[in-house]
Protein backbone atom coordinates (compact mmCIF):
# COMPACT_ATOMS: atom_id res chain seq x y z
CA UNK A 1 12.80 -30.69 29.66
CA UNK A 2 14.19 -27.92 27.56
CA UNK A 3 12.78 -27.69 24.46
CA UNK A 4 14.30 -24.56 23.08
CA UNK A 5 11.14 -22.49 23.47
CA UNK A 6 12.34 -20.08 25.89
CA UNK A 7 11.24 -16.04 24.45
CA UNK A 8 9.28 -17.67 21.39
CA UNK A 9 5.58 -16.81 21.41
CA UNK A 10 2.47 -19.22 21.33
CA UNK A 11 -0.81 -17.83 20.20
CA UNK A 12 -3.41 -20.24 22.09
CA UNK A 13 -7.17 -20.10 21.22
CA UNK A 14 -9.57 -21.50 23.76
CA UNK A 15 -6.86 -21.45 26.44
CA UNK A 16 -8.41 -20.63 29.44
CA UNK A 17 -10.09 -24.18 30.72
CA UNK A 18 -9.19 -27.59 29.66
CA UNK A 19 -6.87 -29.07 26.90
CA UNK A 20 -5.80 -25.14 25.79
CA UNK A 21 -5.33 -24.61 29.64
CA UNK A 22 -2.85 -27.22 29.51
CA UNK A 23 -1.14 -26.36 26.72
CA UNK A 24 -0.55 -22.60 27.86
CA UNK A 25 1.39 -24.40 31.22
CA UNK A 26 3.42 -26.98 29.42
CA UNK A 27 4.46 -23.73 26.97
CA UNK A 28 4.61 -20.96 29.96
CA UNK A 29 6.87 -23.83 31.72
CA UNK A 30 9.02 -23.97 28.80
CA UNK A 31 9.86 -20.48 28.62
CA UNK A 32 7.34 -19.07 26.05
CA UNK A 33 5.52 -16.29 26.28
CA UNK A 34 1.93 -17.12 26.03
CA UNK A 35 -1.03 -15.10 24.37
CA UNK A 36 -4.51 -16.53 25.56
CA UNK A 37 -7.43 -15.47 22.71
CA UNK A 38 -10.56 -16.63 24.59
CA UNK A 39 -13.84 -15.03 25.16
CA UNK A 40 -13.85 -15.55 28.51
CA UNK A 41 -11.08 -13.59 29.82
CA UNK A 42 -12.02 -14.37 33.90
CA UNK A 43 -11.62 -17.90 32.89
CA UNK A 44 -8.47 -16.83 31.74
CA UNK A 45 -7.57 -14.67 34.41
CA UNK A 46 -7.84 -17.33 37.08
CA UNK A 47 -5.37 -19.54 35.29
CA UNK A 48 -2.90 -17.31 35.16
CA UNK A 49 -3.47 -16.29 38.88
CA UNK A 50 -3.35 -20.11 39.57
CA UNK A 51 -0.06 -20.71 37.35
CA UNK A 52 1.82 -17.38 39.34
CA UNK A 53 2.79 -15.59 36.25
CA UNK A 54 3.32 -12.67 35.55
CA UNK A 55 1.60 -10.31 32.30
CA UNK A 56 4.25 -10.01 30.71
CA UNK A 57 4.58 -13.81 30.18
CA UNK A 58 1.15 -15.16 29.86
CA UNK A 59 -1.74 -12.56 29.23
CA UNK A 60 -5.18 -12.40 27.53
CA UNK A 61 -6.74 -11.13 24.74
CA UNK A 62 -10.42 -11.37 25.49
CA UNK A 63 -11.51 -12.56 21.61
CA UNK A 64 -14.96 -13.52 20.20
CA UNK A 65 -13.78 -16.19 17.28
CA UNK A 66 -16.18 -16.17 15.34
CA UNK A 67 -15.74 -12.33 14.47
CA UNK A 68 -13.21 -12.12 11.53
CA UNK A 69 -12.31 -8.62 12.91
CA UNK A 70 -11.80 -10.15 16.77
CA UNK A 71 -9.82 -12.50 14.93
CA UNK A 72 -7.71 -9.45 12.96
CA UNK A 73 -6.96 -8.20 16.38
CA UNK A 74 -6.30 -10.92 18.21
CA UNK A 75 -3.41 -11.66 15.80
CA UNK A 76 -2.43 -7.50 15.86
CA UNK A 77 -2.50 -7.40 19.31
CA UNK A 78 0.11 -10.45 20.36
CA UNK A 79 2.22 -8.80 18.16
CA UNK A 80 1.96 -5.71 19.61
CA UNK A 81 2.33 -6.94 23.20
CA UNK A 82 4.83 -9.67 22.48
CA UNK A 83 6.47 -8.73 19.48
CA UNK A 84 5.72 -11.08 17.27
CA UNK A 85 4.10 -14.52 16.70
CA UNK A 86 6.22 -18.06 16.39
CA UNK A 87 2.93 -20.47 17.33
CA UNK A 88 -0.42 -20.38 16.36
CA UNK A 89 -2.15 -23.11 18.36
CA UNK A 90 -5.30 -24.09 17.05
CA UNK A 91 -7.40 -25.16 19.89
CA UNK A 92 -10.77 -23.71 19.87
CA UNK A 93 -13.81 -25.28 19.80
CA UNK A 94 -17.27 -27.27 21.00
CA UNK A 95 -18.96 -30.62 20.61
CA UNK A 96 -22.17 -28.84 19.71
CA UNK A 97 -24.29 -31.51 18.89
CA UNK A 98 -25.58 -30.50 15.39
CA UNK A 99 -26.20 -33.52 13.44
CA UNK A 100 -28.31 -34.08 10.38
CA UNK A 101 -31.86 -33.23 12.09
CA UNK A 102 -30.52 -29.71 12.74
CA UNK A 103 -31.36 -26.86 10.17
CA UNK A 104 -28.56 -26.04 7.53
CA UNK A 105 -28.22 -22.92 9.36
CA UNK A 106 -26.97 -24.12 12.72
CA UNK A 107 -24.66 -26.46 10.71
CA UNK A 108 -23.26 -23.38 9.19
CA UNK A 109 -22.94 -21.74 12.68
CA UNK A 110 -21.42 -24.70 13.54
CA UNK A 111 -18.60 -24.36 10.82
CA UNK A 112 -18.39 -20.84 12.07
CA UNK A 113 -17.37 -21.63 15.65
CA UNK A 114 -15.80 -24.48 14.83
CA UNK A 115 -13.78 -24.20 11.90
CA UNK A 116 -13.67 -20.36 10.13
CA UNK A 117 -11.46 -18.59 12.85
CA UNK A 118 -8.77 -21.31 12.24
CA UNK A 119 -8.39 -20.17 8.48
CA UNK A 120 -9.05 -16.22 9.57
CA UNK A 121 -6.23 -16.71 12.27
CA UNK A 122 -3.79 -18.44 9.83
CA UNK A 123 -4.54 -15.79 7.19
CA UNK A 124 -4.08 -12.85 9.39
CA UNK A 125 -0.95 -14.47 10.90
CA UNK A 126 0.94 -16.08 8.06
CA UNK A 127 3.26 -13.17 7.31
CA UNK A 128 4.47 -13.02 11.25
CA UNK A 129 4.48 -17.14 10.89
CA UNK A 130 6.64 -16.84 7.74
CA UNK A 131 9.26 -14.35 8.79
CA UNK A 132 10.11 -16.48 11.88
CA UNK A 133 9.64 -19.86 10.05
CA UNK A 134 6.80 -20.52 12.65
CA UNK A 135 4.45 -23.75 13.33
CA UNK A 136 1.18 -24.41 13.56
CA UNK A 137 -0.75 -26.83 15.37
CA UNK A 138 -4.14 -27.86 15.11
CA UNK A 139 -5.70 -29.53 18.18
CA UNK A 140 -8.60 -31.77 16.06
CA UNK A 141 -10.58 -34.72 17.22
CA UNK A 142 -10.91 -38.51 17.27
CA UNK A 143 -14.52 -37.72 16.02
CA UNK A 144 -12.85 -36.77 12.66
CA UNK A 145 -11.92 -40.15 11.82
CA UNK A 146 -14.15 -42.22 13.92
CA UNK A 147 -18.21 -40.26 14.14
CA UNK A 148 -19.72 -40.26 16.76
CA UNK A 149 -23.70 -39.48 15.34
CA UNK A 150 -25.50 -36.52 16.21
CA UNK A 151 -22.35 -34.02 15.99
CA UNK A 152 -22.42 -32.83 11.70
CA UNK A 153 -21.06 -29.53 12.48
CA UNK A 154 -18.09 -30.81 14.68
CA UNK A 155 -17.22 -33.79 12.90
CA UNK A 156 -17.20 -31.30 9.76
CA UNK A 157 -15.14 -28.98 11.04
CA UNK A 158 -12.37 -31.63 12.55
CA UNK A 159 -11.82 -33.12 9.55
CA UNK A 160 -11.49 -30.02 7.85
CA UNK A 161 -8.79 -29.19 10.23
CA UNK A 162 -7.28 -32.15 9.27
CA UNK A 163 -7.60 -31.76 5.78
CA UNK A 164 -5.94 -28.24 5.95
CA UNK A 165 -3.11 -29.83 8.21
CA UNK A 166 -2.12 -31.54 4.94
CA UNK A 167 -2.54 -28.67 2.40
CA UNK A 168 -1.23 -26.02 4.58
CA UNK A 169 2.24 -27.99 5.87
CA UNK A 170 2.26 -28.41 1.42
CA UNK A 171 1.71 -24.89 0.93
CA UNK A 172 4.36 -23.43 3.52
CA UNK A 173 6.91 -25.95 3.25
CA UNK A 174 8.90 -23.58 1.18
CA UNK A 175 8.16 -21.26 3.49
CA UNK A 176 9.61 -22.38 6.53
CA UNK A 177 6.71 -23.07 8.25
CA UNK A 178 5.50 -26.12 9.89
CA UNK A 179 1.71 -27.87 10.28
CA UNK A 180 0.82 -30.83 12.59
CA UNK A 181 -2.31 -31.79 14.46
CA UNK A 182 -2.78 -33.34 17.41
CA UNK A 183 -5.64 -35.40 17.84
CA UNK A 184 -7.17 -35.94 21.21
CA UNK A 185 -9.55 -39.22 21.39
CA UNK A 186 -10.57 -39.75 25.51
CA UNK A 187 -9.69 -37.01 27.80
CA UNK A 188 -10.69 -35.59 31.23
CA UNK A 189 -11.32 -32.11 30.56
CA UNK A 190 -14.32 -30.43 32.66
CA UNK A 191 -16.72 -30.50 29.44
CA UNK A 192 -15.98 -33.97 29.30
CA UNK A 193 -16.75 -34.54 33.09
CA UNK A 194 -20.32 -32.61 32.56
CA UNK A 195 -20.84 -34.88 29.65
CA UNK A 196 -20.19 -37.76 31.89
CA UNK A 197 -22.04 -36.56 34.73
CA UNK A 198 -24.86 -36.23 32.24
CA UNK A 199 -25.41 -39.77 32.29
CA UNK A 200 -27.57 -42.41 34.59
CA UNK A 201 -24.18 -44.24 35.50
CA UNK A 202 -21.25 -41.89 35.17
CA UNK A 203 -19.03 -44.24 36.47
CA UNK A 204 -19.69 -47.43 34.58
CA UNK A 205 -19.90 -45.18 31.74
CA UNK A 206 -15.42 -43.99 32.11
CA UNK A 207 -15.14 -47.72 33.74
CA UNK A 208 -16.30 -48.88 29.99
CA UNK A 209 -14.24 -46.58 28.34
CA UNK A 210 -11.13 -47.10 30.02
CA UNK A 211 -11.31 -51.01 29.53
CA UNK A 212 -11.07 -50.17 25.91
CA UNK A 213 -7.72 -47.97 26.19
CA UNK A 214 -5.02 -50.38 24.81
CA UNK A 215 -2.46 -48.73 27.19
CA UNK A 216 -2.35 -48.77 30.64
CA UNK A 217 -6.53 -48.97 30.90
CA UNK A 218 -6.89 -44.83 31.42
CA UNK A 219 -7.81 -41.67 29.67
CA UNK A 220 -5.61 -39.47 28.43
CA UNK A 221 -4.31 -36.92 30.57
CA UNK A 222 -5.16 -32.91 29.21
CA UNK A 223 -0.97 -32.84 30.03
CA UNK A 224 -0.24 -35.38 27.79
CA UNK A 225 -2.02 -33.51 24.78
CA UNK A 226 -0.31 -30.26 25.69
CA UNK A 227 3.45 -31.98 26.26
CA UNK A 228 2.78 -33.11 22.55
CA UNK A 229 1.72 -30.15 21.00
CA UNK A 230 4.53 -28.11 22.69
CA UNK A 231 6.95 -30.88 21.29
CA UNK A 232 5.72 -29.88 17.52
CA UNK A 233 6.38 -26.59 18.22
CA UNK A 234 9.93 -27.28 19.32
CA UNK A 235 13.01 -27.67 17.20
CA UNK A 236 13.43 -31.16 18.35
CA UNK A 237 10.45 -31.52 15.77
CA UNK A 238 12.39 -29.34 13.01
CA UNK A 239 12.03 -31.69 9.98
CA UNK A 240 8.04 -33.03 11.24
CA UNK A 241 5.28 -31.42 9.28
CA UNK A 242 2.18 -32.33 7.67
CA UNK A 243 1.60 -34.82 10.63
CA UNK A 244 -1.72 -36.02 12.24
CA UNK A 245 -0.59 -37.72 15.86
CA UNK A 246 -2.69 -39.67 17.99
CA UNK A 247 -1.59 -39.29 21.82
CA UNK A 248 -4.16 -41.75 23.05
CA UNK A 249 -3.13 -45.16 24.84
CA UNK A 250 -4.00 -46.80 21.04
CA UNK A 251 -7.44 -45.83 21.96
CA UNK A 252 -8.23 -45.10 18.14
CA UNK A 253 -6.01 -47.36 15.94
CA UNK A 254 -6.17 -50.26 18.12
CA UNK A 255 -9.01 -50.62 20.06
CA UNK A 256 -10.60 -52.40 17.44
CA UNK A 257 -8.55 -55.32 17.55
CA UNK A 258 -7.30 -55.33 21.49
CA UNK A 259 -8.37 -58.07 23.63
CA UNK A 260 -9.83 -60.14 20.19
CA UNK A 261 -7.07 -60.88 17.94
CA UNK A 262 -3.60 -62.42 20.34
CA UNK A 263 -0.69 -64.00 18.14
CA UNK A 264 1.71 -66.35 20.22
């Protein structure tokens, strides 16, 4: 599908495995030219030797988020390489498991992997964002709205990034510049599979979880978050912003009620 994307230029963080690996194909297939800011750069390196591309269409900056100045540079150096910056894709981060029996300081160094680089980014970006009336997306989780126990940091830090979805699509609209998230709820990425694999029963365990997935009984494909987010950054989604979407089979807003409630 064309989307219009062809020359513009993504900034993806985290987008050497997983979701952000996703989201750097579905862009790269679109005709973008993709900058990767990860920290690990081999991780990075065998994507883009799996995708075929070429360095001058998807390429790495090997960046350490949680350093304001990595951050600085990570923004200076896309620029430099690409030209400028139309996407900043907010997809960064780690289910680190610091709940409310963890010491205030690992639920600030929580907040700092999880949730500063996103305003550092932004901040160091906005004037290359504003001069090409540019988007940004913020890849957030289910755990945001739902919990999940044991995960303060995290859960802090997603619904902060939703939070700043709202204020920040407020505060550019005048700009030109557009905000969504995209909230993933169940999805096969390999964290999630060492998560699973964790467990004493790994496959009742996504058996369970699937049953509850209003639509079509599955997880989410890592594909199906990245065609979305590469939709917001299209002009087919020129008038969306301020926007918190749910790709998920109704996994979040109506598993509650499916398979209970049936009106004939």
């Amino acid at each position: 599908m064309n989307l219009g994307l062809q020359g513009k230029v993504a900034l993806v963080t985290g987008g050497a495995k997983g979701i952000g690996a996703a989201i750097v194909r579905s862009f790269s297939e679109e005709g973008a030219i993709v900058s990767i800011a990860d920290r690990n750069p081999k991780d990075a390196q065998r994507l883009m030797e799996k995708m075929g591309t070429t360095p001058e269409k998807v390429f790495c900056i090997p960046t350490e988020l949680t350093d304001q100045d990595a951050c600085r540079k990570a923004v200076e150096d896309t620029i430099e390489r690409a030209g400028k910056i139309d996407c900043l894709i907010h997809n960064a981060g780690t289910n680190d498991g610091v709940g409310l029996d963890a010491s205030p300081s690992d639920f600030f160094e929580s907040l700092r992997k999880n949730l500063l680089h996103v305003f550092s980014l932004t901040h160091f970006a906005l004037d290359e964002l504003v001069k090409n009336r540019g988007v940004v997306i913020n890849v957030g989780s289910k755990v945001a709205e739902t919990g999940q126990g044991g995960t303060s940091g995290y859960a802090a830090a997603k619904g902060a990034m939703n939070g700043l979805t709202r204020e920040w699509a407020l505060d550019l609209a005048d700009r030109g510049v557009r905000v969504n998230a995209v909230i993933p709820a169940e999805v096969m990425t390999p964290m999630y599979r060492r998560w699973l694999d964790s467990l004493s029963d790994p496959d009742a365990t996504l058996a369970s979880i699937e049953e509850n997935v209003p639509l079509a009984k599955r997880m989410t494909t890592d594909r199906e978050i990245a065609d979305a987010v590469v939709f917001l950054a299209s002009s087919r989604s020129s008038h969306t912003t301020g926007q918190i979407f749910h790709p998920d089979g109704g996994y979040l807003h109506l598993d509650r009620s499916y398979g209970k409630i049936r009106i004939d």
